[in-house]
N, C-alpha and C. Protein backbone atom coordinates (compact mmCIF):
# COMPACT_ATOMS: atom_id res chain seq x y z
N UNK A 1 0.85 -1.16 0.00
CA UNK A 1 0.00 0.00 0.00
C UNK A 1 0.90 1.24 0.00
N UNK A 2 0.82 2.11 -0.87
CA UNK A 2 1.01 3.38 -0.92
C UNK A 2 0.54 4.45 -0.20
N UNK A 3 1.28 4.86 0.24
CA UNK A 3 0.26 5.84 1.44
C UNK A 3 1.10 7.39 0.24
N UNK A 4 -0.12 8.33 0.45
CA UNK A 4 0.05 9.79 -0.16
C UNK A 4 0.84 10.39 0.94
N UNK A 5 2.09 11.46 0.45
CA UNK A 5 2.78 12.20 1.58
C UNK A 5 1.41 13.39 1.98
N UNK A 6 1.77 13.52 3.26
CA UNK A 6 1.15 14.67 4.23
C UNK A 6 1.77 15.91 4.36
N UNK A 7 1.20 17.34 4.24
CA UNK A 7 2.41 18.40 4.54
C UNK A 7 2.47 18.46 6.16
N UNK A 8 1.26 17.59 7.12
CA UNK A 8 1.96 17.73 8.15
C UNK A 8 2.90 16.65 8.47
N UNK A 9 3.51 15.79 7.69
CA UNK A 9 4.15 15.02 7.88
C UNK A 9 5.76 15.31 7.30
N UNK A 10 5.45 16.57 6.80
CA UNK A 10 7.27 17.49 6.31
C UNK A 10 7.58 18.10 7.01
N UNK A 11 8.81 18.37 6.76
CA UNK A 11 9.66 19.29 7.71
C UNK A 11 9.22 20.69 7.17
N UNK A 12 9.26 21.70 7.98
CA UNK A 12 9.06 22.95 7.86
C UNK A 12 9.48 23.87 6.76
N UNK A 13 10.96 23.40 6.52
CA UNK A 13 11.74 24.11 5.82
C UNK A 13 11.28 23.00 4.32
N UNK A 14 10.44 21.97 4.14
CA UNK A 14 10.24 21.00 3.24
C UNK A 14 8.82 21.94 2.56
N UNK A 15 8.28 21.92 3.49
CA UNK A 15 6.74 22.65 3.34
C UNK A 15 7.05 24.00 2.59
N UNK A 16 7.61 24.90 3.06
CA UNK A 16 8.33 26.04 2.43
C UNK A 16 8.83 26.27 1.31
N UNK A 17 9.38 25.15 0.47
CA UNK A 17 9.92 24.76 -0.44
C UNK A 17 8.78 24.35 -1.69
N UNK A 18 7.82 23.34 -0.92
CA UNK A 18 6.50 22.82 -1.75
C UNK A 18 6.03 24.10 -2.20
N UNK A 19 5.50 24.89 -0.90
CA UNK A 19 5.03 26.12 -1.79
C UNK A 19 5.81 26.82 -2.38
N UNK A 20 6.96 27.18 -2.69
CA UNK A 20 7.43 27.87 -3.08
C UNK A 20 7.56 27.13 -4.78
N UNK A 21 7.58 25.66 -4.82
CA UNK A 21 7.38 25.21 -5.93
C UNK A 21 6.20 25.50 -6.75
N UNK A 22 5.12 25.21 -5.97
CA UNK A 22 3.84 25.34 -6.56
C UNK A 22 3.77 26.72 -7.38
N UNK A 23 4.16 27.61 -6.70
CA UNK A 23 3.98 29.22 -6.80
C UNK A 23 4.52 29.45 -8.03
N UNK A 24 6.10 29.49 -7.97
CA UNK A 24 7.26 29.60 -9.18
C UNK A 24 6.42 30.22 -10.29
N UNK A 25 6.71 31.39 -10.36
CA UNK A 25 6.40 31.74 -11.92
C UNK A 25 4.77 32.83 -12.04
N UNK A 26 4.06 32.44 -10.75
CA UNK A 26 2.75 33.47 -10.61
C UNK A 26 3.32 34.25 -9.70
N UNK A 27 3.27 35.49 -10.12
CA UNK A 27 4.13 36.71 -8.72
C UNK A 27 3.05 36.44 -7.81
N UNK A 28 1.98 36.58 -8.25
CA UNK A 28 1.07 36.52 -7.25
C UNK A 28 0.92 35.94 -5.95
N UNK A 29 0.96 35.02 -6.37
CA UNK A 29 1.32 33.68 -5.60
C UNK A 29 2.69 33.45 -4.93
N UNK A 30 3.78 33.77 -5.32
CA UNK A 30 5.15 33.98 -4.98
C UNK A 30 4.62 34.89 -3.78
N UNK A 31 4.22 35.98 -4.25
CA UNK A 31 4.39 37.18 -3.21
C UNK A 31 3.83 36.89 -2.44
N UNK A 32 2.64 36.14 -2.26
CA UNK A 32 1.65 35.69 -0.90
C UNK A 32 2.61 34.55 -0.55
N UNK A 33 3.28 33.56 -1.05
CA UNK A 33 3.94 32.56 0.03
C UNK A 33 5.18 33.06 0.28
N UNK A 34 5.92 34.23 -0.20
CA UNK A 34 6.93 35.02 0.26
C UNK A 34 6.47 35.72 1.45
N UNK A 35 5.22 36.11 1.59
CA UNK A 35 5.05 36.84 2.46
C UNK A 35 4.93 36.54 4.12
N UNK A 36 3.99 34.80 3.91
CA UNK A 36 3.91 34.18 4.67
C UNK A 36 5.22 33.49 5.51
N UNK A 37 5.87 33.11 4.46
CA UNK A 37 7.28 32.68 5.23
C UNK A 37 8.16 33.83 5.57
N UNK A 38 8.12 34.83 5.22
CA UNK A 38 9.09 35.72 5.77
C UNK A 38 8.62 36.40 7.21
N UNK A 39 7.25 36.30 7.41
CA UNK A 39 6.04 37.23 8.23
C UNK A 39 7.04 35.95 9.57
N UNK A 40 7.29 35.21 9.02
CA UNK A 40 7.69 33.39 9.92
C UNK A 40 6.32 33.17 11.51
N UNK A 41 5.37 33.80 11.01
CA UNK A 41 3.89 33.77 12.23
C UNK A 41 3.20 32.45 11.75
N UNK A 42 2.87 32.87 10.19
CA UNK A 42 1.69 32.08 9.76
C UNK A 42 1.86 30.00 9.09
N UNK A 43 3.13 30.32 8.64
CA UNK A 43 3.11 28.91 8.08
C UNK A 43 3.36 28.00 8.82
N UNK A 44 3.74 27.62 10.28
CA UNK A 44 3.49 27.32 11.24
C UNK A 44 2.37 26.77 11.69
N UNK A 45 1.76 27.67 11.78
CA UNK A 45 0.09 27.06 12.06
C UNK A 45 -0.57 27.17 11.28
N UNK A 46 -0.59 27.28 9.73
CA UNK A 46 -1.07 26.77 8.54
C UNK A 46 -0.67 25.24 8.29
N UNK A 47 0.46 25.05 8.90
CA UNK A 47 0.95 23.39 8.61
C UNK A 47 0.56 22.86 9.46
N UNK A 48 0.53 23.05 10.92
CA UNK A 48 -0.36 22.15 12.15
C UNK A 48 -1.64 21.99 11.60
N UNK A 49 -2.55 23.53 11.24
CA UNK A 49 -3.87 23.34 11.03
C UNK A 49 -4.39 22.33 9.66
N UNK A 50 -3.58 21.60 8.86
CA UNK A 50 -3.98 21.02 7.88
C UNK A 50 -3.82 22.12 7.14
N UNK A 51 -3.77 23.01 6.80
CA UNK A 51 -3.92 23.71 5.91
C UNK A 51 -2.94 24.26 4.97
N UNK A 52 -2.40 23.65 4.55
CA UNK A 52 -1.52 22.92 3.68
C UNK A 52 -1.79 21.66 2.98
N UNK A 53 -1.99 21.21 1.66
CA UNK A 53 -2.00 20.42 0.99
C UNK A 53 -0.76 20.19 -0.01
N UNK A 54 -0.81 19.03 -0.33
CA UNK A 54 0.19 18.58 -1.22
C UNK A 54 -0.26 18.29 -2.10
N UNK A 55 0.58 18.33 -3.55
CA UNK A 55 -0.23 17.98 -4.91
C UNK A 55 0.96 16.24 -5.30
N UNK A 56 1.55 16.06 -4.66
CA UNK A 56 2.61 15.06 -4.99
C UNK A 56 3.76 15.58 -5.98
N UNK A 57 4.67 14.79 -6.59
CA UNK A 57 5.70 15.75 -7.50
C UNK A 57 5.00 15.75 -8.78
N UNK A 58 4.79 16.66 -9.05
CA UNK A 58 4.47 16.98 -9.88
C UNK A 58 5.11 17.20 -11.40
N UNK A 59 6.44 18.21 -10.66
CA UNK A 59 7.43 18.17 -11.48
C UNK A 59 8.48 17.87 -11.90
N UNK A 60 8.49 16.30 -11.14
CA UNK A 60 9.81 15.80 -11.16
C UNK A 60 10.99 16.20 -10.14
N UNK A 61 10.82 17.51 -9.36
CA UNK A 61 11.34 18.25 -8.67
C UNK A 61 11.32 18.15 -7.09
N UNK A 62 10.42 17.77 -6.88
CA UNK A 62 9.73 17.72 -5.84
C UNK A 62 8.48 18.03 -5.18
N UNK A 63 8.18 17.69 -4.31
CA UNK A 63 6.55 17.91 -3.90
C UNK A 63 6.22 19.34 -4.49
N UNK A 64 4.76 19.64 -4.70
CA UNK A 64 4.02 20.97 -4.66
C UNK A 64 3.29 20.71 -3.63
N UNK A 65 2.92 22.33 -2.96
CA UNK A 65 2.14 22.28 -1.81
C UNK A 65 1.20 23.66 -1.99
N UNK A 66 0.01 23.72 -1.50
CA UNK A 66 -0.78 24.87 -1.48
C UNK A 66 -1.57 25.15 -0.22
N UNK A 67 -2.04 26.58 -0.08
CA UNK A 67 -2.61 26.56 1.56
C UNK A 67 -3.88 26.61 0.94
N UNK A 68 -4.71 26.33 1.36
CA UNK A 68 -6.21 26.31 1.34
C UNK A 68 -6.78 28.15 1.99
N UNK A 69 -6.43 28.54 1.16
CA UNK A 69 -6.60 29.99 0.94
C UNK A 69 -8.78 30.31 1.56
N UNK A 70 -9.14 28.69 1.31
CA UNK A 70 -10.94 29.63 1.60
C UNK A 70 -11.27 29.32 3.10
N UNK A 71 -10.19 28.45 3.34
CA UNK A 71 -10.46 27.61 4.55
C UNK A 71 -9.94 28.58 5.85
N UNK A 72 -9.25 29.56 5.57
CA UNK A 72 -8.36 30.71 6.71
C UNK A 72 -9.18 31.72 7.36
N UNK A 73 -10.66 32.00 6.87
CA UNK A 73 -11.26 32.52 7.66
C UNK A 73 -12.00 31.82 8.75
N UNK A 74 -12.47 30.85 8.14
CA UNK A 74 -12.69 29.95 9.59
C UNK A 74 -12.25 29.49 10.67
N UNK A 75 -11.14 29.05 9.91
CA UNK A 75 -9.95 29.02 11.20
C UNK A 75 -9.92 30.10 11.77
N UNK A 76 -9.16 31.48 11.35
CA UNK A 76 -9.25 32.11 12.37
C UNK A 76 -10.54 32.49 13.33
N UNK A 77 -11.56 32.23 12.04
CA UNK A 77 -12.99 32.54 13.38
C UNK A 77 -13.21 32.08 14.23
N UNK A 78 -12.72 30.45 14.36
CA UNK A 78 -12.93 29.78 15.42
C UNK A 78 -11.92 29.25 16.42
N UNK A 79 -10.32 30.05 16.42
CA UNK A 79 -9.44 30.58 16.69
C UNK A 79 -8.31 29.01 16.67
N UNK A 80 -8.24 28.27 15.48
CA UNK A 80 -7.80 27.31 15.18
C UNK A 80 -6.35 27.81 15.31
N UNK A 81 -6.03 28.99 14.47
CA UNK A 81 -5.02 29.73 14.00
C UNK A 81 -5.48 31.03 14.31
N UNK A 82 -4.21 31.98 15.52
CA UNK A 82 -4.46 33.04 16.01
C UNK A 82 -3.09 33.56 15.44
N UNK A 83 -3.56 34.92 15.82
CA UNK A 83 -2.68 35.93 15.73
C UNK A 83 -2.39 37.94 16.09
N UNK A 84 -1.70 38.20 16.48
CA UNK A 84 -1.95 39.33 16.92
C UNK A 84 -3.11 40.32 15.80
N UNK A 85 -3.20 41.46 15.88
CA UNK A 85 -3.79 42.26 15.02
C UNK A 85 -3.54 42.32 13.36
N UNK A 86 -2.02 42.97 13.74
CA UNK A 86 -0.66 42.97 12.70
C UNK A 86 -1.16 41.90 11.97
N UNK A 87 -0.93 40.74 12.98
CA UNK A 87 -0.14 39.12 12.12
C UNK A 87 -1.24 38.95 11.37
N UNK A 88 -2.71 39.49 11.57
CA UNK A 88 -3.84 38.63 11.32
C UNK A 88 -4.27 39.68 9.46
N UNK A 89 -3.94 40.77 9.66
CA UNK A 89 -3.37 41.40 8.30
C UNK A 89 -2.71 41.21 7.65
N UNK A 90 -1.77 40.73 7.82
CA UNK A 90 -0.52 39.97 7.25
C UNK A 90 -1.25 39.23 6.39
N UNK A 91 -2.15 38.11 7.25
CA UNK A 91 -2.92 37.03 6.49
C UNK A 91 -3.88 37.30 5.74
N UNK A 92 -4.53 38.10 5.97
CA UNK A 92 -5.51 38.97 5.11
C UNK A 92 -4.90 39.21 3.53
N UNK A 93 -3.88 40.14 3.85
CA UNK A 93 -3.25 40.42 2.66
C UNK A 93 -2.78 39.60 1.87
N UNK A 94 -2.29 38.72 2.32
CA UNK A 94 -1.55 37.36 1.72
C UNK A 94 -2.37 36.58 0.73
N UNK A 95 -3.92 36.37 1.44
CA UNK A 95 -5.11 35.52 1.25
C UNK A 95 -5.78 36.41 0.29
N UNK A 96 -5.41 37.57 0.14
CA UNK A 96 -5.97 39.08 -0.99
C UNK A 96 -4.99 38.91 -2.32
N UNK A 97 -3.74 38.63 -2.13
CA UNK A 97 -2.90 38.84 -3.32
C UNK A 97 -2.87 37.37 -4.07
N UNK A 98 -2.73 35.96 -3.01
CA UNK A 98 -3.01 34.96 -3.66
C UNK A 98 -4.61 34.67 -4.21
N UNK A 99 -5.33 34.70 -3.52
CA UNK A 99 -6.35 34.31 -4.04
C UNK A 99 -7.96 35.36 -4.09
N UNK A 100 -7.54 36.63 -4.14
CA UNK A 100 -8.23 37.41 -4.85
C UNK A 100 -9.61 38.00 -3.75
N UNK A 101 -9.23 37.58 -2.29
CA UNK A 101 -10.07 38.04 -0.99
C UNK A 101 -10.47 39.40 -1.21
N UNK A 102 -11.43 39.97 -1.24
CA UNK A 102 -11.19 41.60 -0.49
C UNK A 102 -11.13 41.90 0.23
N UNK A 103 -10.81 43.19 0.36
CA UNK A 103 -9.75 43.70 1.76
C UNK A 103 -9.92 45.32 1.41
N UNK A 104 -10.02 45.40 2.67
CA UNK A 104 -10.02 47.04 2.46
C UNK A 104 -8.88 47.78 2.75
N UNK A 105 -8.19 48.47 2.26
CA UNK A 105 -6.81 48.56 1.81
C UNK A 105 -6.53 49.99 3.22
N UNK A 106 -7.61 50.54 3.65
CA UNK A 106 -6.92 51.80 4.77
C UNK A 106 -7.16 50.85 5.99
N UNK A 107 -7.76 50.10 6.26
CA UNK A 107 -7.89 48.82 7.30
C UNK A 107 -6.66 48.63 7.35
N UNK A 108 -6.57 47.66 6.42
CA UNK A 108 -5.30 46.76 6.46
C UNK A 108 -4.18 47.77 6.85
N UNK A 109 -3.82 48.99 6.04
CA UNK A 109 -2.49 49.49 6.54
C UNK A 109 -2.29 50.03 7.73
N UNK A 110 -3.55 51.00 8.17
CA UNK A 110 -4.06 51.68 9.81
C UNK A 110 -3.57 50.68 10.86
N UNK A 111 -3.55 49.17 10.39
CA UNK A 111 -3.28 48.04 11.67
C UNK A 111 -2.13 47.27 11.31
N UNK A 112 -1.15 47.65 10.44
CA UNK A 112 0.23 47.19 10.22
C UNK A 112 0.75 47.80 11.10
N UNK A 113 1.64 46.93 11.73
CA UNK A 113 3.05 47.77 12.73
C UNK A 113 3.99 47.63 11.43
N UNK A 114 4.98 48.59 11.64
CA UNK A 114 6.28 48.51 10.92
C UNK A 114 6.77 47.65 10.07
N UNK A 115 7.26 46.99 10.88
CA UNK A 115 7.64 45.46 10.13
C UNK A 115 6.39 44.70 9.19
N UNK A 116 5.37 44.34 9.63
CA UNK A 116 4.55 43.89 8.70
C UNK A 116 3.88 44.98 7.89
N UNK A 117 4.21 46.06 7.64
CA UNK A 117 4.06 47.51 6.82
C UNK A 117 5.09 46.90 5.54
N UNK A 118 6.23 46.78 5.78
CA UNK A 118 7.35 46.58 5.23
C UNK A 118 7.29 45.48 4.56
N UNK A 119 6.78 44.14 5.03
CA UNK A 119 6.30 43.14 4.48
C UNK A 119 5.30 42.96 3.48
N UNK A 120 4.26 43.57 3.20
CA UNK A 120 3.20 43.38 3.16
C UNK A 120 3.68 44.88 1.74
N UNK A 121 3.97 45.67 1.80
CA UNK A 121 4.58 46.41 0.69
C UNK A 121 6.02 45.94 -0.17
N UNK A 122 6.75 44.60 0.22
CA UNK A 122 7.85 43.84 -0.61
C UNK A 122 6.44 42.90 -1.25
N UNK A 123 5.53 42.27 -0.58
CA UNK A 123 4.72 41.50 -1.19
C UNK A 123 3.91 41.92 -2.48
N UNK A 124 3.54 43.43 -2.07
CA UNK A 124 2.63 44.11 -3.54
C UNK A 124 3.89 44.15 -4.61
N UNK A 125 4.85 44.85 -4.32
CA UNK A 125 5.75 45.39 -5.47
C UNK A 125 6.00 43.90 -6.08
N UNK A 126 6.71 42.72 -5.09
CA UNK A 126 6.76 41.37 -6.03
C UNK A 126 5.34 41.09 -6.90
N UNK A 127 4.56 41.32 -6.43
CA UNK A 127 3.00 40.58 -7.41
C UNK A 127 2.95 41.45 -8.77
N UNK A 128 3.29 42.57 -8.46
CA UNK A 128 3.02 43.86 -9.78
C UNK A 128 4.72 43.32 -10.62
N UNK A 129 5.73 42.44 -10.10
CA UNK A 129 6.70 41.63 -11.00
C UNK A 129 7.90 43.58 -10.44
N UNK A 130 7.57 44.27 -10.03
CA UNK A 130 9.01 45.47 -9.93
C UNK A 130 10.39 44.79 -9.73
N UNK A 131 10.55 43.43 -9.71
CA UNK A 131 11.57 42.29 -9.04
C UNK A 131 12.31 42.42 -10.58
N UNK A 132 11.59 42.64 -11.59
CA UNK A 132 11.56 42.17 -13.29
C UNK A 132 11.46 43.65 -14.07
N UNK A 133 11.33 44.74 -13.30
CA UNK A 133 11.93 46.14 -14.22
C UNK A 133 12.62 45.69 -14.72
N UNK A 134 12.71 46.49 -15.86
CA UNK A 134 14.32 46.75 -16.41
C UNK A 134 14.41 48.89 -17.03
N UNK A 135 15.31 49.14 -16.89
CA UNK A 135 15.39 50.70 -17.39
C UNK A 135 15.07 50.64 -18.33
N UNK A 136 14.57 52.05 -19.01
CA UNK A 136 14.67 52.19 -20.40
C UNK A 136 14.92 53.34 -20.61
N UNK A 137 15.54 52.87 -22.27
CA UNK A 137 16.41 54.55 -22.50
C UNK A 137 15.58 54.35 -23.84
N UNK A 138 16.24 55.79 -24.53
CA UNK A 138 15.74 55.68 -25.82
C UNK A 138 16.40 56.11 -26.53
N UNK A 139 16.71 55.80 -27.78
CA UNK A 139 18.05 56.32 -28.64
C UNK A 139 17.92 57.85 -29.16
N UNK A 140 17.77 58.18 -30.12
CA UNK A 140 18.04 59.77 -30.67
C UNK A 140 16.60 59.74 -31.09
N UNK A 141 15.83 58.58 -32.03
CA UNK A 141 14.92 59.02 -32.97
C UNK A 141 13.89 58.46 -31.63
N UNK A 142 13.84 58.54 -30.36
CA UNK A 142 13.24 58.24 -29.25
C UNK A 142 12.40 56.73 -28.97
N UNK A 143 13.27 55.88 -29.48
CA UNK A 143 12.37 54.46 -29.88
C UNK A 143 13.50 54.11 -28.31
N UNK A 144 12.23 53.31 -27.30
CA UNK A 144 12.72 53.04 -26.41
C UNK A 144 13.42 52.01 -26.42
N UNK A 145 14.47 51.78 -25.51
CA UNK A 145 15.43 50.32 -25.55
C UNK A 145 15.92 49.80 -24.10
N UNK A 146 15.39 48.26 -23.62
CA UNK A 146 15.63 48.01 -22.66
C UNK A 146 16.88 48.13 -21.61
N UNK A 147 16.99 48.88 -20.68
CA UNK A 147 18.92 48.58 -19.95
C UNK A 147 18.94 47.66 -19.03
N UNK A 148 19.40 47.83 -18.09
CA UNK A 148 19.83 46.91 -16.97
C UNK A 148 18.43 46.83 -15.72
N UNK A 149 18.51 45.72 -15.32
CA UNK A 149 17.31 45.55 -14.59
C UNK A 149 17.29 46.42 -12.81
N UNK A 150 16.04 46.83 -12.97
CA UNK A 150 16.13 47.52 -11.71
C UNK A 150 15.58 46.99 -10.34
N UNK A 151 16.17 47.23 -9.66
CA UNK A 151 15.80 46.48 -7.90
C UNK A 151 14.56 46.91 -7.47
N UNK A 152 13.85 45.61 -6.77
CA UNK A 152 12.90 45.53 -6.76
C UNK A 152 12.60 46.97 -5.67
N UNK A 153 11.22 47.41 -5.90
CA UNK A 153 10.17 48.69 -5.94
C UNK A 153 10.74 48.77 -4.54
N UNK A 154 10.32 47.77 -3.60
CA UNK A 154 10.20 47.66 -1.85
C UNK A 154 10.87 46.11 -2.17
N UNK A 155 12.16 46.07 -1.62
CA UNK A 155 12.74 44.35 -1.51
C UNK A 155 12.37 43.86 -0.04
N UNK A 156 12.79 42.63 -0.11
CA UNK A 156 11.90 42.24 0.68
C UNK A 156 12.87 42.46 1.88
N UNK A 157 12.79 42.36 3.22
CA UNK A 157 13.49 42.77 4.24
C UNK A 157 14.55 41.81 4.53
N UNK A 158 15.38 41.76 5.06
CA UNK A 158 16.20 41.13 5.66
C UNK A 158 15.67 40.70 7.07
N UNK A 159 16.34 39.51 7.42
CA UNK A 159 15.29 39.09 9.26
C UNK A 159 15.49 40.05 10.32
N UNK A 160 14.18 40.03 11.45
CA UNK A 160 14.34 40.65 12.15
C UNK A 160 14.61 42.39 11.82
N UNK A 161 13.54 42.59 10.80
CA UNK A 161 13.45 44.42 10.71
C UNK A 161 12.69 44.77 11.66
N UNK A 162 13.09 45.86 12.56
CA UNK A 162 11.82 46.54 13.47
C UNK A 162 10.81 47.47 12.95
């Protein structure tokens, strides 16, 4: 018998990886599981709570994994998965850029502290692709021409920003 792998049955840093596979290539999606693992609050108890799935390898590469993006308001309603004010925006936003939630955008920022301000603005600029500028110049007869690529809009923080 074959038993299917579990994402609560991976290692943390395994789970992290799944999604980050799955994602590859939708900023969108990048930027919401960038956001989540860097926020380091939520994927934690997205992986205790089940909420995490696995798709198996898909790509030869290794597992894909996805969070169950409809399933996060319940949880938190019924406090499966908590979090401060901040943290719980964080998730909001995350659950807004991957999978298309609304959110009311002076909410959400009015209840960012700093750090998840900072987060949560590396997450928009990755989804809008600013990671993938490039300059442009334009020659004499003004026909534009691509230069060197420019750093992303808001990068994403380094650990432990206050």
């Amino acid at each position: 018998m074959i038993f299917k792998p579990r994402a609560a049955d991976l290692d943390p840093v395994d789970v992290e990886n799944a999604l980050l596979r799955a994602a590859l290539g939708d900023y969108s999606d990048e930027a919401a599981i960038l956001l989540l693992i860097t926020s380091g609050h939520w994927l934690p108890q997205l992986h205790h709570a089940g909420l995490i799935t696995l798709d198996g390898n898909v790509d030869g590469d290794g597992l894909w994994a996805h969070i169950a993006w409809p399933g996060l308001d319940g949880a938190v309603g019924i406090g499966t998965i908590t979090g401060s004010s901040s943290q719980r925006r964080v998730l909001q936003a995350a659950a807004s850029i991957a999978d298309g939630h609304p959110i009311d955008l002076g909410d959400l920022a009015a209840g960012l502290d700093r750090r998840a301000l900072t987060l949560v603005l590396a997450a928009i600029a990755h989804a809008a692709g600013s990671h993938e500028h490039h300059h442009i110049t334009r020659d004499l007869d003004g026909a534009p021409h691509p230069g060197g690529r420019l750093p992303p809009l808001v990068p994403w923080p380094q650990a432990n920003i206050q």
